[in-house]
C-alpha atoms as a PDB file:
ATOM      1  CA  UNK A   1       2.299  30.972  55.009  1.00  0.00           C
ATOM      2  CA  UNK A   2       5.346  31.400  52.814  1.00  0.00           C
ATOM      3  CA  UNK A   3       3.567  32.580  50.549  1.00  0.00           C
ATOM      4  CA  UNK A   4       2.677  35.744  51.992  1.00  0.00           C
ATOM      5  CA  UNK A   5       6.257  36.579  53.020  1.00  0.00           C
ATOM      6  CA  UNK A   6       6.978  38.597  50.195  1.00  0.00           C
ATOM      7  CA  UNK A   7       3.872  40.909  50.743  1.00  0.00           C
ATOM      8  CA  UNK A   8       4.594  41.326  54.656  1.00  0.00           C
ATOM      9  CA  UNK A   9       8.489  42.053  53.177  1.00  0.00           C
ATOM     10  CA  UNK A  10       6.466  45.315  51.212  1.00  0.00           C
ATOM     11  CA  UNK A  11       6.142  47.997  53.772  1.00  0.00           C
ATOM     12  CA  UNK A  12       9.333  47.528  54.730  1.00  0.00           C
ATOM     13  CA  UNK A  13      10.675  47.720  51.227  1.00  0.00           C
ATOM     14  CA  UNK A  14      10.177  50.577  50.648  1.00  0.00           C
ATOM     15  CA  UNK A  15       9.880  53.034  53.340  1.00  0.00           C
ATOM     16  CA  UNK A  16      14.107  53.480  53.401  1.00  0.00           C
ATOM     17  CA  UNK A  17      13.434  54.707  50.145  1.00  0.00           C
ATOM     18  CA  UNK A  18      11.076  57.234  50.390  1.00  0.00           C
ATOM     19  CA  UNK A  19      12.899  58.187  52.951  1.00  0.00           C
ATOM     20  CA  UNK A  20      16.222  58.730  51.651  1.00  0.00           C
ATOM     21  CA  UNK A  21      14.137  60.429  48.501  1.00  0.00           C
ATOM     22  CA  UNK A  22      12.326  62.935  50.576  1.00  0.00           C
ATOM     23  CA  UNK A  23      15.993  64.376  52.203  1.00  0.00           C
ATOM     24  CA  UNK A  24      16.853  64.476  48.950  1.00  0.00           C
ATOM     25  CA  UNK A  25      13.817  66.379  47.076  1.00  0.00           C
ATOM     26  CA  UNK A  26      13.950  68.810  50.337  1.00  0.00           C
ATOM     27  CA  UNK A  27      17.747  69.480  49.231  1.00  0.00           C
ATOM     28  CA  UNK A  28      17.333  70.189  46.293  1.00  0.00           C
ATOM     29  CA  UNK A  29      14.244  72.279  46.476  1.00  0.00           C
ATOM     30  CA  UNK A  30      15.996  74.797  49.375  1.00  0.00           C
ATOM     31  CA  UNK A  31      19.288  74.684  47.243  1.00  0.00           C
ATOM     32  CA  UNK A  32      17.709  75.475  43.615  1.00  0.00           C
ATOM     33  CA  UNK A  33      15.873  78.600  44.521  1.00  0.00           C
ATOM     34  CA  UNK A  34      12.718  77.462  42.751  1.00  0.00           C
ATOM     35  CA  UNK A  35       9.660  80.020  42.181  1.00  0.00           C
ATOM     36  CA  UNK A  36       7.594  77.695  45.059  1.00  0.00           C
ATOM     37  CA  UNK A  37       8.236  78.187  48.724  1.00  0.00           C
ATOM     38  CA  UNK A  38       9.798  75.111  50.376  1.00  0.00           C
ATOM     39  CA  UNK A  39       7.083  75.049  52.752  1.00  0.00           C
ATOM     40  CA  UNK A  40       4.687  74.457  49.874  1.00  0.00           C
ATOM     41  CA  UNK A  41       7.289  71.624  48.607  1.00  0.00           C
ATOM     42  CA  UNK A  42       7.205  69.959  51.567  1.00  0.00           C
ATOM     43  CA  UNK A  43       3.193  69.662  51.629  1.00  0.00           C
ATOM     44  CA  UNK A  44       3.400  68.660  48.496  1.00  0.00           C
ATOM     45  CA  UNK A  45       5.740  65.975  48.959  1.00  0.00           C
ATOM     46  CA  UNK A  46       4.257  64.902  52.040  1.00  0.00           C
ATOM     47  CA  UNK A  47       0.934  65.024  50.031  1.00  0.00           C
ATOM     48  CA  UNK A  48       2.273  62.892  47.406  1.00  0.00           C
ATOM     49  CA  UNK A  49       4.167  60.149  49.695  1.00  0.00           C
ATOM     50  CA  UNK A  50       0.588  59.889  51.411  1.00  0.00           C
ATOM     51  CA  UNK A  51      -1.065  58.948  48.100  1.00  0.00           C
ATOM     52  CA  UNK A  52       2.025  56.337  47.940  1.00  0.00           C
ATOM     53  CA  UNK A  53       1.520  54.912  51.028  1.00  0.00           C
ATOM     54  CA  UNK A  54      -2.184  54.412  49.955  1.00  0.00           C
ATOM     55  CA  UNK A  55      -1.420  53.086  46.604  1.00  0.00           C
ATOM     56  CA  UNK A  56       0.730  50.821  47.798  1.00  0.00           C
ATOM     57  CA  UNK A  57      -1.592  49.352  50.372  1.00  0.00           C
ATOM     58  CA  UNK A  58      -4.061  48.933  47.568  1.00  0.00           C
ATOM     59  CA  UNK A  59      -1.281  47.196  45.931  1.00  0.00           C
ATOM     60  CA  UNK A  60      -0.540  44.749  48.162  1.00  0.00           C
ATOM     61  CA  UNK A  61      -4.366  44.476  48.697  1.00  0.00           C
ATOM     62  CA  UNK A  62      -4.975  43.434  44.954  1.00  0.00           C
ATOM     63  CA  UNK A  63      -1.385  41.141  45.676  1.00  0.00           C
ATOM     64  CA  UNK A  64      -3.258  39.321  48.151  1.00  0.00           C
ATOM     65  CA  UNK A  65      -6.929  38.381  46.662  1.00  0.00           C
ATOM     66  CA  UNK A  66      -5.219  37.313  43.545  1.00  0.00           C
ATOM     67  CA  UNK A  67      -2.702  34.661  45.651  1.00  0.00           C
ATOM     68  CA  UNK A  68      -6.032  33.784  47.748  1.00  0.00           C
ATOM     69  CA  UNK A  69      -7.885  33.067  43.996  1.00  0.00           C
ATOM     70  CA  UNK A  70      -4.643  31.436  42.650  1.00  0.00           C
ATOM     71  CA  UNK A  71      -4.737  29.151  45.924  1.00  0.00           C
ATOM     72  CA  UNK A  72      -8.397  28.330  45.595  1.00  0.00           C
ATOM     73  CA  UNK A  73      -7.826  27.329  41.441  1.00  0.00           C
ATOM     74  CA  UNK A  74      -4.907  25.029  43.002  1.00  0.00           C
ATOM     75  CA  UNK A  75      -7.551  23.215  45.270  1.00  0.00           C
ATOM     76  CA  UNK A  76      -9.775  23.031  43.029  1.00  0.00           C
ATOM     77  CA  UNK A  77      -8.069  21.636  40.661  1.00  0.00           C
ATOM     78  CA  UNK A  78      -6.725  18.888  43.102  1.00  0.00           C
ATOM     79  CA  UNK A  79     -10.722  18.486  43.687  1.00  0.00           C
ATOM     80  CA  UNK A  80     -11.634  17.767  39.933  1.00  0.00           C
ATOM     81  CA  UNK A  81      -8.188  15.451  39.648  1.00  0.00           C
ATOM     82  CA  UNK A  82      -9.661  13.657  42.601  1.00  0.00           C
ATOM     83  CA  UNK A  83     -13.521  13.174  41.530  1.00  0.00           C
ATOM     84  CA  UNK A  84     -11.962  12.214  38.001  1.00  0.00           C
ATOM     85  CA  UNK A  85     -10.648   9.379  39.418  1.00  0.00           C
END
């Protein structure tokens, strides 16, 4: 069960983050005066922390089979060790 702390610790992470990043990309965007409306920005950047959210639950999918196949080698290896002897 300690083992999975640091992938429950994940979400959690890094959602401040994206957070304080978003205020920060909306700033700048109204304050430069770019050739894009802001409205447009913000889809965009909503889009894009979407496709983050996703990746990073596909993230700490992949995190999780490969400590549920690193556990299974470590049993099975204390299963050979045992039928050796």
């Amino acid at each position: 069960s300690t083992a999975n702390a640091p992938e429950d610790d994940a979400p959690s992470r890094y959602s401040r983050p994206e957070r304080t990043a978003y205020g920060r990309y909306s700033r700048d965007a109204n304050s430069s005066g770019s050739s894009l409306p802001s409205n447009s920005l913000e889809k965009r950047i909503e889009e894009l922390e979407r496709e983050l959210a996703k990746e990073r639950q596909e993230n700490a999918r992949l995190m999780k089979m490969a400590q549920d196949k690193e556990e299974l080698i470590g049993k099975l290896k204390e299963e050979i060790d045992l039928l050796n002897r």
